[in-house]
Protein backbone atom coordinates (compact mmCIF):
# COMPACT_ATOMS: atom_id res chain seq x y z
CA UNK A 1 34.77 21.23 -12.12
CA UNK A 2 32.78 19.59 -9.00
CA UNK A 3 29.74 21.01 -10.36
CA UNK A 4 30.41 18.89 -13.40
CA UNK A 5 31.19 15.87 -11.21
CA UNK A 6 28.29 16.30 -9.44
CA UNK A 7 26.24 16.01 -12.77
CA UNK A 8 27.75 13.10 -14.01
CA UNK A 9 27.50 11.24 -10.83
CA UNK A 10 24.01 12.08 -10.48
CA UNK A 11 23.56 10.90 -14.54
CA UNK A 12 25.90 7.63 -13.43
CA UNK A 13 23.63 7.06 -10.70
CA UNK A 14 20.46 7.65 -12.58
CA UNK A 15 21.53 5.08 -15.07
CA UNK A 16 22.55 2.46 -12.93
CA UNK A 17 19.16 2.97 -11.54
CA UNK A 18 17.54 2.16 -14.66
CA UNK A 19 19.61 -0.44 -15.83
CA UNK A 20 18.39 -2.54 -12.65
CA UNK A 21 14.52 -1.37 -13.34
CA UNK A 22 15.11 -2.88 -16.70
CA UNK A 23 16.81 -6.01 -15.69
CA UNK A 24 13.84 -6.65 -12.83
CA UNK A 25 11.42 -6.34 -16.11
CA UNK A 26 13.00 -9.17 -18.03
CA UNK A 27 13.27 -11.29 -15.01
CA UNK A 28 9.26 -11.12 -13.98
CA UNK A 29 8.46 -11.26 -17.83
CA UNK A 30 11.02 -14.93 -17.80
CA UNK A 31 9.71 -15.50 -15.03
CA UNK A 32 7.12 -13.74 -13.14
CA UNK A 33 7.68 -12.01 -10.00
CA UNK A 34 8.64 -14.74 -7.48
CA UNK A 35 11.86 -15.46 -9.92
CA UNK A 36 12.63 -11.80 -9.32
CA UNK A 37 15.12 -12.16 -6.20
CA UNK A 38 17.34 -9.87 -5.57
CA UNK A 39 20.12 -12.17 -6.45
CA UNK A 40 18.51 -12.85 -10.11
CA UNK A 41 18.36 -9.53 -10.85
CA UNK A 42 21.87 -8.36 -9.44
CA UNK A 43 23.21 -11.25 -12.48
CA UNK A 44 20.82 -9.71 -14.98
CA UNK A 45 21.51 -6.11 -14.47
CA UNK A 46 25.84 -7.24 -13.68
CA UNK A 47 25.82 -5.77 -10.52
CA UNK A 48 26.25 -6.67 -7.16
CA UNK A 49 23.19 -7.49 -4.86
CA UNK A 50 24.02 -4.90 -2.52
CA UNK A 51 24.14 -2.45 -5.10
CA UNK A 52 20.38 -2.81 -5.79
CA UNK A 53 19.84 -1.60 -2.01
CA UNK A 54 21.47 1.71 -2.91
CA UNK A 55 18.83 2.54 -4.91
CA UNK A 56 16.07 0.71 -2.96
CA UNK A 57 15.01 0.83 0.26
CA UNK A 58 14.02 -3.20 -0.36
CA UNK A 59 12.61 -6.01 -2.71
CA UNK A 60 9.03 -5.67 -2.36
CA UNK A 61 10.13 -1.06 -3.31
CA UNK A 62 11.74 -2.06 -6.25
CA UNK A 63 9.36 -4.59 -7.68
CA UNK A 64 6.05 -2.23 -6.85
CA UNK A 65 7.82 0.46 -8.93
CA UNK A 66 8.61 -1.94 -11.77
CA UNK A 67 5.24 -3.31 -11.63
CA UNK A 68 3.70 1.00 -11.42
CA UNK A 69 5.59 1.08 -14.26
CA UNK A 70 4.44 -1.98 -16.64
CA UNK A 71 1.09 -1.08 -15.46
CA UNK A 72 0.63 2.48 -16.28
CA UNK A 73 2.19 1.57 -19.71
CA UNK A 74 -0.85 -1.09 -20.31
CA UNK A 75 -3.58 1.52 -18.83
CA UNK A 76 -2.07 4.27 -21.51
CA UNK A 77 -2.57 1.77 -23.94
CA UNK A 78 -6.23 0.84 -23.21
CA UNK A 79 -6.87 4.54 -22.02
CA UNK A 80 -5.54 5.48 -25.65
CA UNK A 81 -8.50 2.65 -27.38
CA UNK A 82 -11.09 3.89 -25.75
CA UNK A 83 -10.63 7.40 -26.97
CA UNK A 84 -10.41 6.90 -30.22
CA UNK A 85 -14.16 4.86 -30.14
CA UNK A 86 -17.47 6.76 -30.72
CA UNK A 87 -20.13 4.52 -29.50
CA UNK A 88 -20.12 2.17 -26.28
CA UNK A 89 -20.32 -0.77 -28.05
CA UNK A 90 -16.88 -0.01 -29.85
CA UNK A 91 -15.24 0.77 -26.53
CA UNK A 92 -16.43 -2.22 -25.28
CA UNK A 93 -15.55 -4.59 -28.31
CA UNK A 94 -12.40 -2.25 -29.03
CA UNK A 95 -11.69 -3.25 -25.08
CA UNK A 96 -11.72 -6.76 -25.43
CA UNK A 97 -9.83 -7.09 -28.52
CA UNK A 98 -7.07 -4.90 -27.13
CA UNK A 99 -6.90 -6.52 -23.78
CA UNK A 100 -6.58 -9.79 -24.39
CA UNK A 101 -4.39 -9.53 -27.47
CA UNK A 102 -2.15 -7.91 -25.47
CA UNK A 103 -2.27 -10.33 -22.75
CA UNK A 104 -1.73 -13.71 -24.94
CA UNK A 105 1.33 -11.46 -26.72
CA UNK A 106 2.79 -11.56 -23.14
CA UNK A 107 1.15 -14.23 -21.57
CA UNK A 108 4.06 -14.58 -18.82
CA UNK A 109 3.95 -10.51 -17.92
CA UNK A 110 0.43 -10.35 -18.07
CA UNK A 111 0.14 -13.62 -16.11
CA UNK A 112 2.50 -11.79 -13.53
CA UNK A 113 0.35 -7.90 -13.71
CA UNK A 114 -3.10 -9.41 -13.77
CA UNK A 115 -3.00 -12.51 -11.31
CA UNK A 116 0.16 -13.78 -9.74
CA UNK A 117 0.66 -13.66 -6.08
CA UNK A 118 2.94 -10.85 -4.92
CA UNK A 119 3.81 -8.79 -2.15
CA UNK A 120 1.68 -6.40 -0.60
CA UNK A 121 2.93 -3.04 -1.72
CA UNK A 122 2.56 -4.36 -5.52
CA UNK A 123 -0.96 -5.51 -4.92
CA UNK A 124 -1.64 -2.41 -3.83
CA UNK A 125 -0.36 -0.96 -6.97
CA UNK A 126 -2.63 -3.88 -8.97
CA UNK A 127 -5.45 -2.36 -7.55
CA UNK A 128 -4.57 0.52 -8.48
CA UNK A 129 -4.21 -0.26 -12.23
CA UNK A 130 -7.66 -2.16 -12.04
CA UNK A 131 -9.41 1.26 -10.87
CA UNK A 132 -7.68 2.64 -13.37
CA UNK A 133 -8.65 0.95 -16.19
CA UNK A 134 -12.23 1.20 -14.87
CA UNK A 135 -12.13 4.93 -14.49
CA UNK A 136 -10.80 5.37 -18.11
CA UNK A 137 -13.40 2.52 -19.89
CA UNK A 138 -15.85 4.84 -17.59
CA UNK A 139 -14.93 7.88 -18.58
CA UNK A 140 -15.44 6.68 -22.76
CA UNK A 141 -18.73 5.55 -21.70
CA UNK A 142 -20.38 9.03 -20.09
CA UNK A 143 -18.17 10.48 -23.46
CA UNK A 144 -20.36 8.59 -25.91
CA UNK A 145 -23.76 8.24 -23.52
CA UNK A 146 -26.20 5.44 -24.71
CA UNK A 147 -25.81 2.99 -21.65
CA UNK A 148 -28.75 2.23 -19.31
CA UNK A 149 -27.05 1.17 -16.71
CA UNK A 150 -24.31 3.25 -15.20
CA UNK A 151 -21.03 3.35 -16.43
CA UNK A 152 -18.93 2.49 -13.77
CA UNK A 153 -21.04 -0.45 -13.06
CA UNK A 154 -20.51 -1.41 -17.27
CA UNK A 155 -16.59 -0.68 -16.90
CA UNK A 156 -16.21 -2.42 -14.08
CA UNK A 157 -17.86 -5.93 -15.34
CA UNK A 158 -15.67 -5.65 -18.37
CA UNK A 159 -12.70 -5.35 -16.54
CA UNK A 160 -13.65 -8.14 -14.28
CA UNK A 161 -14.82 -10.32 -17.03
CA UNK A 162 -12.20 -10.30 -19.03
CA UNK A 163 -9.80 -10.42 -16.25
CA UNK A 164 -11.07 -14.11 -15.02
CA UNK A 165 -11.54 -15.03 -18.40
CA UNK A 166 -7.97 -15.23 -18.94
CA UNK A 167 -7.04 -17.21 -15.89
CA UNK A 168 -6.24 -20.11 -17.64
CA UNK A 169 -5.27 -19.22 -21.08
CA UNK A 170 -2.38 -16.56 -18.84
CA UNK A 171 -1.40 -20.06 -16.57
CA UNK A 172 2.04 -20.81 -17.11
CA UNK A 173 1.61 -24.14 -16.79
CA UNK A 174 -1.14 -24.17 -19.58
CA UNK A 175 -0.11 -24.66 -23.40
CA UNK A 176 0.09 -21.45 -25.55
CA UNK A 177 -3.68 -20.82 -27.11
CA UNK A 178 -4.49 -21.67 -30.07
CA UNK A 179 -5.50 -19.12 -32.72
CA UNK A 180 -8.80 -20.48 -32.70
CA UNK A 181 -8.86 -20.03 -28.76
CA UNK A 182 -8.07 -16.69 -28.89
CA UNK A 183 -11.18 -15.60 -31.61
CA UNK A 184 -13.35 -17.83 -29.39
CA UNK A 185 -12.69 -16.15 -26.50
CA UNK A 186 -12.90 -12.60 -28.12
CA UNK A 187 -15.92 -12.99 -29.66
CA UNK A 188 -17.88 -14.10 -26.22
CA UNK A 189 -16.29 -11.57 -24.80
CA UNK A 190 -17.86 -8.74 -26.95
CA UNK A 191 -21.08 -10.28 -26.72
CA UNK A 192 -21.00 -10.29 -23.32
CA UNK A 193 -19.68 -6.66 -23.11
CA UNK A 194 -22.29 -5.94 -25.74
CA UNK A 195 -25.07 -7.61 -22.91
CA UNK A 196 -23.59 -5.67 -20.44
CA UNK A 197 -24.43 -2.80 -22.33
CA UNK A 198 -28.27 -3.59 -22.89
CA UNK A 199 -27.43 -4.68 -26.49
CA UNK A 200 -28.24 -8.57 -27.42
């Protein structure tokens, strides 16, 4: 019978654990990450604020996780496009199109992952998800060959392009894009990517 105490307290535990994950997502993607106190969370997940320290060490712990989290699920994502292309110019275009759907979808979260100010452990974990996305686009291009120029160098300027490209379209305090914004925006995008890759 302990044993089987043990297990459910551990499952209890476990849950409660991912309940406040969970809640700390829908606060940063309300409200980015500086809404995400530990007060606002402890009313979104119904639990106590001190309860949220028994599972993590502090603020800045929990919301690097979340953030880990979001951001490997967006790298899968992009890491799962660029597999499926056969050329460099489709993992470029097929980049683009991806990316920044994605981002005016979720224009608050993405606002929050890609540019937002936040502590220092989850800008280390930003990082992380930027070298991560360049080491997969990478990776498509020495797949495919046909670039010039090396393919870090290519993977890297697409990530970085489209990243300040959406600086003001992901503002908060901007109006939702247009439609027409949005197919503007793509298709310079994939001619620059197309540039990048020695292509006019």
């Amino acid at each position: 019978m302990a044993y089987r105490a043990t297990q459910r307290t551990r499952a209890n535990a476990e849950a409660r654990r991912a309940g406040i994950e969970r809640a700390t997502r829908h606060v940063i993607a309300r409200g980015g990450f500086a809404s995400a106190s530990v007060a606002a969370v402890a009313v979104e997940a119904d639990c106590s604020a001190g309860s949220i320290y028994t599972y993590f060490s502090s603020r800045d712990e929990l919301l690097r996780l979340v953030f880990a989290q979001a951001a490997g699920h967006e790298l899968e994502v992009i890491a799962g496009t660029v597999a499926e292309a056969a050329t460099a110019s489709q993992i470029a275009e097929s980049t683009v199109e991806v990316f920044v759907r994605r981002a005016v979808a979720g224009r608050r979260l993405a606002h929050a992952l890609l540019l937002e100010e936040v502590p220092e452990p989850v800008q280390s974990e930003r990082l992380r998800l930027r070298r991560g996305y360049a080491a997969a686009i990478g990776a498509a291009l020495d797949r495919v060959g046909g670039t010039q120029i090396p393919a870090e160098v290519v993977a890297r300027s697409i990530v970085g392009s489209v990243g300040e490209n959406l600086v003001d379209i992901l503002d908060p305090a901007a109006p939702n894009p247009s439609p027409t914004e949005i197919e503007t925006l793509i298709r310079a995008l994939t001619t620059f990517t197309r540039s990048a890759l020695g292509e006019t």
